[in-house]
Structures are given as structure tokens and as C-alpha cells.
PDB file of N, CA and C in Angstrom:
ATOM      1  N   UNK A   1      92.062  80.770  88.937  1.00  0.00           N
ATOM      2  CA  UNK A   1      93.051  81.811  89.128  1.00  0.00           C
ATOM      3  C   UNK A   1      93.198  82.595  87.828  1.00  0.00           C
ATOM      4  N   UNK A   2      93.601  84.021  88.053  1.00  0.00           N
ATOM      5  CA  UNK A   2      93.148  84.815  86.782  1.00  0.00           C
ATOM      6  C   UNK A   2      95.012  84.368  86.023  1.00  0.00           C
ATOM      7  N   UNK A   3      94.649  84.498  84.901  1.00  0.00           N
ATOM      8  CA  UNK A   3      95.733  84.578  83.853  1.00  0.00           C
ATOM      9  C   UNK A   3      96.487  85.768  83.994  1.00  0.00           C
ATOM     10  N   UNK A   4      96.709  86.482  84.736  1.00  0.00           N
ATOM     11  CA  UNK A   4      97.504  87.795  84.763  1.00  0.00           C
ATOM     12  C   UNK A   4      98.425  87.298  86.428  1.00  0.00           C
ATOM     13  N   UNK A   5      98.054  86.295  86.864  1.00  0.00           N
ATOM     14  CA  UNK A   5      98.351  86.397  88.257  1.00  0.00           C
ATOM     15  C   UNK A   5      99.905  85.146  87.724  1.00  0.00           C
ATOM     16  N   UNK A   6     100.916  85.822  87.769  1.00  0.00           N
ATOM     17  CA  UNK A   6     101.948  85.274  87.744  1.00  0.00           C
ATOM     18  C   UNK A   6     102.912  85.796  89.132  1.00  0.00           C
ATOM     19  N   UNK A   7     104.121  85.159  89.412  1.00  0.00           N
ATOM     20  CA  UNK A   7     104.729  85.753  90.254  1.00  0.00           C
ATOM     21  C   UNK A   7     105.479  87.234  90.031  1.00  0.00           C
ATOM     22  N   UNK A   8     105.603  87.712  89.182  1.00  0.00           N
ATOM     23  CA  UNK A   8     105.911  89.120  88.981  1.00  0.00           C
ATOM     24  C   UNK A   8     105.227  90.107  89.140  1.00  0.00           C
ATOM     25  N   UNK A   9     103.250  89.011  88.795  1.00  0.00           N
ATOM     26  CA  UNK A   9     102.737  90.743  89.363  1.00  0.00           C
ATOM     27  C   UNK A   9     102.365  90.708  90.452  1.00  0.00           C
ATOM     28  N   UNK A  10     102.297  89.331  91.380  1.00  0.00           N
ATOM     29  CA  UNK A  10     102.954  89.124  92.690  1.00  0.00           C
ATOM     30  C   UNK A  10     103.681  89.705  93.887  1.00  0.00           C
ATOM     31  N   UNK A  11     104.916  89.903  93.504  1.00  0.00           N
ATOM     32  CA  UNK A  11     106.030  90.510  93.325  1.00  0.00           C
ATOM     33  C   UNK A  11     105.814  92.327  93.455  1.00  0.00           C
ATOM     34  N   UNK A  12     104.851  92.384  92.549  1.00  0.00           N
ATOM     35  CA  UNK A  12     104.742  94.101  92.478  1.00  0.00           C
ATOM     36  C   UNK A  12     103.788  94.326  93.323  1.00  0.00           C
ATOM     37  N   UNK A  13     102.917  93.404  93.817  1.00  0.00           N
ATOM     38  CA  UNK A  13     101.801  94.078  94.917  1.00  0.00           C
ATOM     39  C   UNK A  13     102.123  92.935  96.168  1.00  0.00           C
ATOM     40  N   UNK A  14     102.769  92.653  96.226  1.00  0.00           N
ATOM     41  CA  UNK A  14     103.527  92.198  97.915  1.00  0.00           C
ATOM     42  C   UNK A  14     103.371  93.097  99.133  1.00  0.00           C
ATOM     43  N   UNK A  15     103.758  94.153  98.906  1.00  0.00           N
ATOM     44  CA  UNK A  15     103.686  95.115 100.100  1.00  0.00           C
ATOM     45  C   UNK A  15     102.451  95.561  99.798  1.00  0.00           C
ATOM     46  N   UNK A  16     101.702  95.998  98.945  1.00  0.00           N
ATOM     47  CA  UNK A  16     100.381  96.531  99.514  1.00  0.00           C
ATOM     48  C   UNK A  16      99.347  95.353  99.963  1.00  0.00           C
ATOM     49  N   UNK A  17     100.040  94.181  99.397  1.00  0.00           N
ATOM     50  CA  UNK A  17      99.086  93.099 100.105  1.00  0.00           C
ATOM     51  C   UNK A  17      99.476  92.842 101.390  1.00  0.00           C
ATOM     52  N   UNK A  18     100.473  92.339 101.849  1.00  0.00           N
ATOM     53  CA  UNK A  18     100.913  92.790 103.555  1.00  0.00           C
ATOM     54  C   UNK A  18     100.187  94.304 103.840  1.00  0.00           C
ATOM     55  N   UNK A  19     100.377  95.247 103.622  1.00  0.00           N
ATOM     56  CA  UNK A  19      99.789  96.385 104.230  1.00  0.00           C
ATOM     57  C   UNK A  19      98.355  96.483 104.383  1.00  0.00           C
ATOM     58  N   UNK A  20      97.490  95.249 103.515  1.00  0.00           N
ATOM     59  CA  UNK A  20      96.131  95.551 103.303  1.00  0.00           C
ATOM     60  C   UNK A  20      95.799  96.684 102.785  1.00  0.00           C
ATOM     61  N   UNK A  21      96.282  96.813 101.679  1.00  0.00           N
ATOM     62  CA  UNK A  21      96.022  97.894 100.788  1.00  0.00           C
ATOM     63  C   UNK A  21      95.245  97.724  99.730  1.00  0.00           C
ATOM     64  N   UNK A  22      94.640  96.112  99.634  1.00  0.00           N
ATOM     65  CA  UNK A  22      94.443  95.541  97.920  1.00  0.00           C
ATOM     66  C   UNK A  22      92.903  95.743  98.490  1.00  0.00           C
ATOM     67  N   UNK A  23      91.890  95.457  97.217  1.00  0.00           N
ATOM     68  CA  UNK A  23      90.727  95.121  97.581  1.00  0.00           C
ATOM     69  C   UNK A  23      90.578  93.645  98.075  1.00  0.00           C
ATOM     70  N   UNK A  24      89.761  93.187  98.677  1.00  0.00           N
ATOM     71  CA  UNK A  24      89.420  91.702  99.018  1.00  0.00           C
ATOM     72  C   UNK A  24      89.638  90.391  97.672  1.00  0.00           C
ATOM     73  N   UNK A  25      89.253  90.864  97.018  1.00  0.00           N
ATOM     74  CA  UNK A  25      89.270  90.102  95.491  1.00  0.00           C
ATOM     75  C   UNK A  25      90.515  90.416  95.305  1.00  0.00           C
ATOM     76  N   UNK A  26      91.392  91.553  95.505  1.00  0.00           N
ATOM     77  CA  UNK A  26      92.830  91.038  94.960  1.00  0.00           C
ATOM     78  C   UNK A  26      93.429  90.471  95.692  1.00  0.00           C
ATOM     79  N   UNK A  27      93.227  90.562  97.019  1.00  0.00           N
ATOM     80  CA  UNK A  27      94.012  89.614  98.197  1.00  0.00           C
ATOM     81  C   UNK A  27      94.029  88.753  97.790  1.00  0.00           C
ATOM     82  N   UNK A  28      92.591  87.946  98.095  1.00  0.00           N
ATOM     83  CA  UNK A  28      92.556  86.464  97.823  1.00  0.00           C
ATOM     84  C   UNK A  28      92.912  85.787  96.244  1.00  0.00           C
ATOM     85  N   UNK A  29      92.846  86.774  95.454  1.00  0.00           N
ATOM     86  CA  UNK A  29      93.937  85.994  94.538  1.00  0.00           C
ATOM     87  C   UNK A  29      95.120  85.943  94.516  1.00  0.00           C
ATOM     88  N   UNK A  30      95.360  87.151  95.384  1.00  0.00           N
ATOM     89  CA  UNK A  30      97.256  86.845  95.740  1.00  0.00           C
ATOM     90  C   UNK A  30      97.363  85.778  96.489  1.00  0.00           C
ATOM     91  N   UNK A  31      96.531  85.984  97.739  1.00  0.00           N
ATOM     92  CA  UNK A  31      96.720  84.751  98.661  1.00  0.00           C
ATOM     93  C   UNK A  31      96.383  83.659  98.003  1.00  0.00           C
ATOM     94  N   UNK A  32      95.537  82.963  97.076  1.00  0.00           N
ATOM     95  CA  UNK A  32      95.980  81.453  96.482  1.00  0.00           C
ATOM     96  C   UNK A  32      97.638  81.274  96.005  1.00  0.00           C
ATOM     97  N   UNK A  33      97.540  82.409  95.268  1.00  0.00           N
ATOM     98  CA  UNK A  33      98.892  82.180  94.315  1.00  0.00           C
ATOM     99  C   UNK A  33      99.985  81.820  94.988  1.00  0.00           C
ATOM    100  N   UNK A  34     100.315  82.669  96.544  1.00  0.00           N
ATOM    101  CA  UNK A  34     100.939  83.099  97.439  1.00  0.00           C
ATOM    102  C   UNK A  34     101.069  81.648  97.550  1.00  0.00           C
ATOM    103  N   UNK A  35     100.082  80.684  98.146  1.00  0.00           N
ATOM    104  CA  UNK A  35     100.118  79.595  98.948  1.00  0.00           C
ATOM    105  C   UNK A  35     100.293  78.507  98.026  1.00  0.00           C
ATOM    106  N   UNK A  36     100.275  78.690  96.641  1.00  0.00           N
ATOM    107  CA  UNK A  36     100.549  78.020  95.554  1.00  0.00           C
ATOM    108  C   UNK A  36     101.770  77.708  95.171  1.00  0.00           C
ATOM    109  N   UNK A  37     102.419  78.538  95.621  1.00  0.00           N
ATOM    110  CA  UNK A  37     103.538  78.929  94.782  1.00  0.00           C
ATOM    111  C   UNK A  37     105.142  79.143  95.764  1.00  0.00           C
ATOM    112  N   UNK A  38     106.214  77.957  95.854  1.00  0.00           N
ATOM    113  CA  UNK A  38     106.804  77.963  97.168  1.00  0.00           C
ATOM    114  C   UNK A  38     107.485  79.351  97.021  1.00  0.00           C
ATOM    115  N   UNK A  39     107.752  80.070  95.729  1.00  0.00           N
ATOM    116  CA  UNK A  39     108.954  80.944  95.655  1.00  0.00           C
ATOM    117  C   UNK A  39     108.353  82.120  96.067  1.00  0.00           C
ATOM    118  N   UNK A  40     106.787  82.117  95.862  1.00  0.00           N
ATOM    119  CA  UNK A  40     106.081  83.409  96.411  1.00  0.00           C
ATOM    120  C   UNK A  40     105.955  83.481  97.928  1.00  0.00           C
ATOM    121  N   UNK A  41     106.001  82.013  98.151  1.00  0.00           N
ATOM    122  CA  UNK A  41     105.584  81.975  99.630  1.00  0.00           C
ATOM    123  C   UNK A  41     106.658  82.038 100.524  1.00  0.00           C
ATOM    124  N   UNK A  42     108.174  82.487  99.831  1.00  0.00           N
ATOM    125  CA  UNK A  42     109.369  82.299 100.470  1.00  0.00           C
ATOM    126  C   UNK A  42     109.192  84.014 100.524  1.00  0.00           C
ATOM    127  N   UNK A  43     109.135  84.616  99.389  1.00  0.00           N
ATOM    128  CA  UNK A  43     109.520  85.730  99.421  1.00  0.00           C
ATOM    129  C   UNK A  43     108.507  86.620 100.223  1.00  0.00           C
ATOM    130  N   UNK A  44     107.278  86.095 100.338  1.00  0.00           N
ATOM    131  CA  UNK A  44     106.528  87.481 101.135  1.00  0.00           C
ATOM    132  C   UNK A  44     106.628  86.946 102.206  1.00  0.00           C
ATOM    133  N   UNK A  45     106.958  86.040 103.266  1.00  0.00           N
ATOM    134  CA  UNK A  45     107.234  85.326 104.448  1.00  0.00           C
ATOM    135  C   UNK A  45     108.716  86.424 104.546  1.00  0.00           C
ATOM    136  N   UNK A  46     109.159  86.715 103.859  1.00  0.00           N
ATOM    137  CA  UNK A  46     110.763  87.206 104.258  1.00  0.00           C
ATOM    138  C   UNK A  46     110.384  88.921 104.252  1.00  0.00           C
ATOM    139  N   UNK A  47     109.685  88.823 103.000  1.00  0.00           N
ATOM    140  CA  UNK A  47     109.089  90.437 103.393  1.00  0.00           C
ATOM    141  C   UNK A  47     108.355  90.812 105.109  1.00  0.00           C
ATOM    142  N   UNK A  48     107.592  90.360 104.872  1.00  0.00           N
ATOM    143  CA  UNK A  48     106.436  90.172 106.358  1.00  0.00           C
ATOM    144  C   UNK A  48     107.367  90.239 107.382  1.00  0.00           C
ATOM    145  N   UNK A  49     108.565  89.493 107.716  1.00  0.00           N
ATOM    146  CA  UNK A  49     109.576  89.411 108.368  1.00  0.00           C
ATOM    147  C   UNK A  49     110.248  90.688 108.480  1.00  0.00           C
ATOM    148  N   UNK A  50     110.725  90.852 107.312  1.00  0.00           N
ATOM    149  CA  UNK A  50     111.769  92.398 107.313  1.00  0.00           C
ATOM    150  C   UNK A  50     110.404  93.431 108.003  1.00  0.00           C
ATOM    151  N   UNK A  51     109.279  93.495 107.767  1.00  0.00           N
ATOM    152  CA  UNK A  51     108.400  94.542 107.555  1.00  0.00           C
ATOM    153  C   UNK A  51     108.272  94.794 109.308  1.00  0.00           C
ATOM    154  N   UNK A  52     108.167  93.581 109.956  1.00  0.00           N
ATOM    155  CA  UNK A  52     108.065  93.069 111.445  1.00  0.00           C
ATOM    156  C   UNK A  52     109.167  93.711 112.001  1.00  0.00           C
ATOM    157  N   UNK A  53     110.266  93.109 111.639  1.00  0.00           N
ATOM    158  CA  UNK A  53     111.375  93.636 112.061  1.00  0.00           C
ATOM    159  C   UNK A  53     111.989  94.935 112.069  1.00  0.00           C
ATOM    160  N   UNK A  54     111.224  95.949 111.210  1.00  0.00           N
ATOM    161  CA  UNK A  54     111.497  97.636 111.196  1.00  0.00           C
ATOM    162  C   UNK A  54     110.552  97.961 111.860  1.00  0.00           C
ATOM    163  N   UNK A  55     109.771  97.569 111.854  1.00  0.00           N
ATOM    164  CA  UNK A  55     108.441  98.035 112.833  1.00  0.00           C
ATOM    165  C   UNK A  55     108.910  98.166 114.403  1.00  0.00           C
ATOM    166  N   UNK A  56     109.337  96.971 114.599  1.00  0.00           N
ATOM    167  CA  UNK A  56     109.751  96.885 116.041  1.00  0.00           C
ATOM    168  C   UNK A  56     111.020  97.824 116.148  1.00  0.00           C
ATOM    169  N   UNK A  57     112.045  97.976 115.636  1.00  0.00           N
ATOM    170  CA  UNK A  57     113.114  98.650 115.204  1.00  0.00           C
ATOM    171  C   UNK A  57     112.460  99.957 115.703  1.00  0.00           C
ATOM    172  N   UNK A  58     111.735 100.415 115.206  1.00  0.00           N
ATOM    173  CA  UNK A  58     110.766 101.639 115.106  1.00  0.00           C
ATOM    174  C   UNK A  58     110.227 102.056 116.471  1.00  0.00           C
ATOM    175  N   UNK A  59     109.505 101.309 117.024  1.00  0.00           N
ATOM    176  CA  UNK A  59     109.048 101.444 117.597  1.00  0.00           C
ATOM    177  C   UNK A  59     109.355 102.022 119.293  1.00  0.00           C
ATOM    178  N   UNK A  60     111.197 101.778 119.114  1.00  0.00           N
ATOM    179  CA  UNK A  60     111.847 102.771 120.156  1.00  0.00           C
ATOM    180  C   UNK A  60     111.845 103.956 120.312  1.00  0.00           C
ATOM    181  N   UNK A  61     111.416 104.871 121.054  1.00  0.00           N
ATOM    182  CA  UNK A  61     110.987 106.243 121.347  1.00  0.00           C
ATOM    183  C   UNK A  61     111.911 106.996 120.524  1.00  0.00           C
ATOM    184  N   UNK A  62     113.320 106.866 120.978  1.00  0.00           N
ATOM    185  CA  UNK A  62     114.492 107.554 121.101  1.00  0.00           C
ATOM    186  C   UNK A  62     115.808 106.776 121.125  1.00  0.00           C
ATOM    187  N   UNK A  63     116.864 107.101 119.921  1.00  0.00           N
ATOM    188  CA  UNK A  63     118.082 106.345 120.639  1.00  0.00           C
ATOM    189  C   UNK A  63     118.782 107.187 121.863  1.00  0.00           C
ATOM    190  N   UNK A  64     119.622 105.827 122.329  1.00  0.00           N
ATOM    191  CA  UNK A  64     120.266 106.710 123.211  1.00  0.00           C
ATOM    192  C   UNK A  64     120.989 107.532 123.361  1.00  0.00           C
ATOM    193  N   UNK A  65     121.254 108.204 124.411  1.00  0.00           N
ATOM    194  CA  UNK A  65     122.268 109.681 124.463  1.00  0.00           C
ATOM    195  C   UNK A  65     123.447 109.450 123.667  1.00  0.00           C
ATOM    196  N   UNK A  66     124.029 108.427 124.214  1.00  0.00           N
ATOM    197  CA  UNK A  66     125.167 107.945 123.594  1.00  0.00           C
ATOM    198  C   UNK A  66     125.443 107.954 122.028  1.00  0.00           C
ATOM    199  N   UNK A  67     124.682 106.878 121.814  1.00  0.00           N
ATOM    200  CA  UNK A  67     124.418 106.976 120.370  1.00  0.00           C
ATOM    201  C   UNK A  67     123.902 107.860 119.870  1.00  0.00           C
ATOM    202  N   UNK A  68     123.193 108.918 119.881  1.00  0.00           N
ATOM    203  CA  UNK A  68     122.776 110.480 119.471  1.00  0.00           C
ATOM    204  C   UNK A  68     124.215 110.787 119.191  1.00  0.00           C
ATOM    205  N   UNK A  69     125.132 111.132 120.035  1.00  0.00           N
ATOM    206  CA  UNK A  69     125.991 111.952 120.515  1.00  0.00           C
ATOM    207  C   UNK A  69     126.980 111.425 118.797  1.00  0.00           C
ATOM    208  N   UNK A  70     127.520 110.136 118.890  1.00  0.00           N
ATOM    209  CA  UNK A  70     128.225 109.366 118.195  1.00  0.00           C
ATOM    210  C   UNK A  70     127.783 109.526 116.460  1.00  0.00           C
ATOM    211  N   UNK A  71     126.208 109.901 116.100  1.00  0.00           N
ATOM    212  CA  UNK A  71     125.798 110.165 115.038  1.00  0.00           C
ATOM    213  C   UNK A  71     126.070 111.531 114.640  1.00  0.00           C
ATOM    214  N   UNK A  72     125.849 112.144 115.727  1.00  0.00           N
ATOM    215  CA  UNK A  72     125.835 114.165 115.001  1.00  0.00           C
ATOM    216  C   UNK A  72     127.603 114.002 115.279  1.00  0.00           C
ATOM    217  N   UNK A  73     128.185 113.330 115.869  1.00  0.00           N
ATOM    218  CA  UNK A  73     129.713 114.055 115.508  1.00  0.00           C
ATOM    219  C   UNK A  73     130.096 113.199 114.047  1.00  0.00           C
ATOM    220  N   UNK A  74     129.521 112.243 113.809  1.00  0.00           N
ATOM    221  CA  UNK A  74     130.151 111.653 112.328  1.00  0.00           C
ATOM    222  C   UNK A  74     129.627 112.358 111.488  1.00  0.00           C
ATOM    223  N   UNK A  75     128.198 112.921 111.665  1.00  0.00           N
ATOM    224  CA  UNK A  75     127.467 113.916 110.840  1.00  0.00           C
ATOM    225  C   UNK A  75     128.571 115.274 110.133  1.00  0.00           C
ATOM    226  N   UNK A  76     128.831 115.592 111.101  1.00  0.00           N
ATOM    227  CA  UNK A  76     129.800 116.445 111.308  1.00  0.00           C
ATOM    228  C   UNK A  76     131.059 116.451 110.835  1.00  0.00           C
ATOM    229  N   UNK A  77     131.233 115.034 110.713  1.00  0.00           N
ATOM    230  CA  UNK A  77     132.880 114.913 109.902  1.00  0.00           C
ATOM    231  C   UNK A  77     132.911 114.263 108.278  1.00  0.00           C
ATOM    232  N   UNK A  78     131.216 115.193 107.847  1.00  0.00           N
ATOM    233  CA  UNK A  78     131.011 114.353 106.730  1.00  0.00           C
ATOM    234  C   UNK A  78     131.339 115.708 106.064  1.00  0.00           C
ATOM    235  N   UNK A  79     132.091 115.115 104.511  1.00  0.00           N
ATOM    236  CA  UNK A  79     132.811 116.095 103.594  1.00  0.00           C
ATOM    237  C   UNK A  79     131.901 115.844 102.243  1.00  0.00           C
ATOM    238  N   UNK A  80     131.701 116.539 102.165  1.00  0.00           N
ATOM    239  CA  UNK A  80     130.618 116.531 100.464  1.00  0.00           C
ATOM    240  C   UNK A  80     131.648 116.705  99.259  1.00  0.00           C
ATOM    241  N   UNK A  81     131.860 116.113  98.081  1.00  0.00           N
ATOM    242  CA  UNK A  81     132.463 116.740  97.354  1.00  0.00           C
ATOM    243  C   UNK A  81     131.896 116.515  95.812  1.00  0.00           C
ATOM    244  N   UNK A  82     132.047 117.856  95.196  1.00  0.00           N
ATOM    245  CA  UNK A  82     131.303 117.758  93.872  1.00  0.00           C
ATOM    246  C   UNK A  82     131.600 117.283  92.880  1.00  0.00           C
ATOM    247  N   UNK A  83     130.565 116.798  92.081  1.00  0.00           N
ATOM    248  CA  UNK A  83     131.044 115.620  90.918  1.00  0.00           C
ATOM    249  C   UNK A  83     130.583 116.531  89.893  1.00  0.00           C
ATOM    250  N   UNK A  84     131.098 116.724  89.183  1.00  0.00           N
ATOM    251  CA  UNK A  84     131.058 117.267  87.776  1.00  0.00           C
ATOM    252  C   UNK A  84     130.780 116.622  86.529  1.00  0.00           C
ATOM    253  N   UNK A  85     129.833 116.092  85.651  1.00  0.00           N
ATOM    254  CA  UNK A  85     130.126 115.064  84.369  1.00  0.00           C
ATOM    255  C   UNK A  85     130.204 116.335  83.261  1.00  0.00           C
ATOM    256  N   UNK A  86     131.388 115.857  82.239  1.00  0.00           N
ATOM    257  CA  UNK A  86     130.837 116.885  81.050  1.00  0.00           C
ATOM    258  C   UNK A  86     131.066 115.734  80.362  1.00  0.00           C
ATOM    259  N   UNK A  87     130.476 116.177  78.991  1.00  0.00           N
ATOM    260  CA  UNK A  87     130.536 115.194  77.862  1.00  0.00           C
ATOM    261  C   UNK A  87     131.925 115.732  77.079  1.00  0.00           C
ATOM    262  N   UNK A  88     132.499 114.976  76.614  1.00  0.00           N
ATOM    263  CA  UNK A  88     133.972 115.309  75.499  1.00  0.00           C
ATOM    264  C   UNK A  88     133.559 114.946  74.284  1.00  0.00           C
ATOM    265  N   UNK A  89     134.139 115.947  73.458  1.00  0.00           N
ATOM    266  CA  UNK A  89     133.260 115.711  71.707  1.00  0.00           C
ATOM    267  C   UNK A  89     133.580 116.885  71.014  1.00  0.00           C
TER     268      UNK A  89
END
């Protein structure tokens, strides 16, 4: 296993390794580490999960009328107000 492969840089290529974004050689060194390592193997199991779970989320055409209806009127009762910073000195 390469000396650079700790859980942080782990950590930073998680999602492109779920996405299959890495080359083959970086997979499979994630994937040892991954399977090495319980805290890595907690956290991209929970990623993979969340990632599953918006997907499907997603994957509804359209919300419903109802709920359409219930979003553009809160839309609607949204008030913006401006923040100003100055510096004092």
C-alpha cells in the first residue's frame, strides 16, 4: 500500500471513487485501504448510502400538485434583507 494512502486522502477521493471516477490503480488502492480500515469502511458505506438515497429521492418525475403549490407560496413569503458590514477605525 502506497505511503500517501492514509484516511484523509481517502476521505478526499470517496466520492469520485463511488462515482468511478478514479483510474483502476487508484480504486484498488482505495479499495484495500477502504477494507482495511473500519473508520473508512464506516464512512464510505454511509456515503454510498446517502448517495443511494438522493438518487432515489431524485428519481421522482415531479412533486406533487400539492406540494408545488405549498413551496411557491412560502417562496413568496420570503423577505430578503440586506446586511451591510463596515469596518470602524
Amino acid at each position: 500500500m502506497s505511503e500517501r494512502l492514509d484516511c484523509g486522502y481517502v476521505a478526499e477521493r470517496v466520492h469520485r471513487f463511488l462515482d468511478g471516477e478514479l483510474t483502476e490503480t487508484e480504486a484498488d488502492e482505495l479499495r484495500l485501504h477502504i477494507h482495511a480500515c473500519d473508520h473508512c469502511l464506516d464512512e464510505t458505506d454511509l456515503i454510498d448510502a446517502l448517495k443511494r438515497l438522493v438518487s432515489r429521492a431524485c428519481a421522482c418525475p415531479q412533486a406533487p400538485p400539492t406540494l408545488r403549490a405549498k413551496i411557491v407560496t412560502e417562496i413568496h413569503r420570503v423577505t430578503f434583507t440586506r446586511v451591510e458590514i463596515r469596518e470602524i477605525g
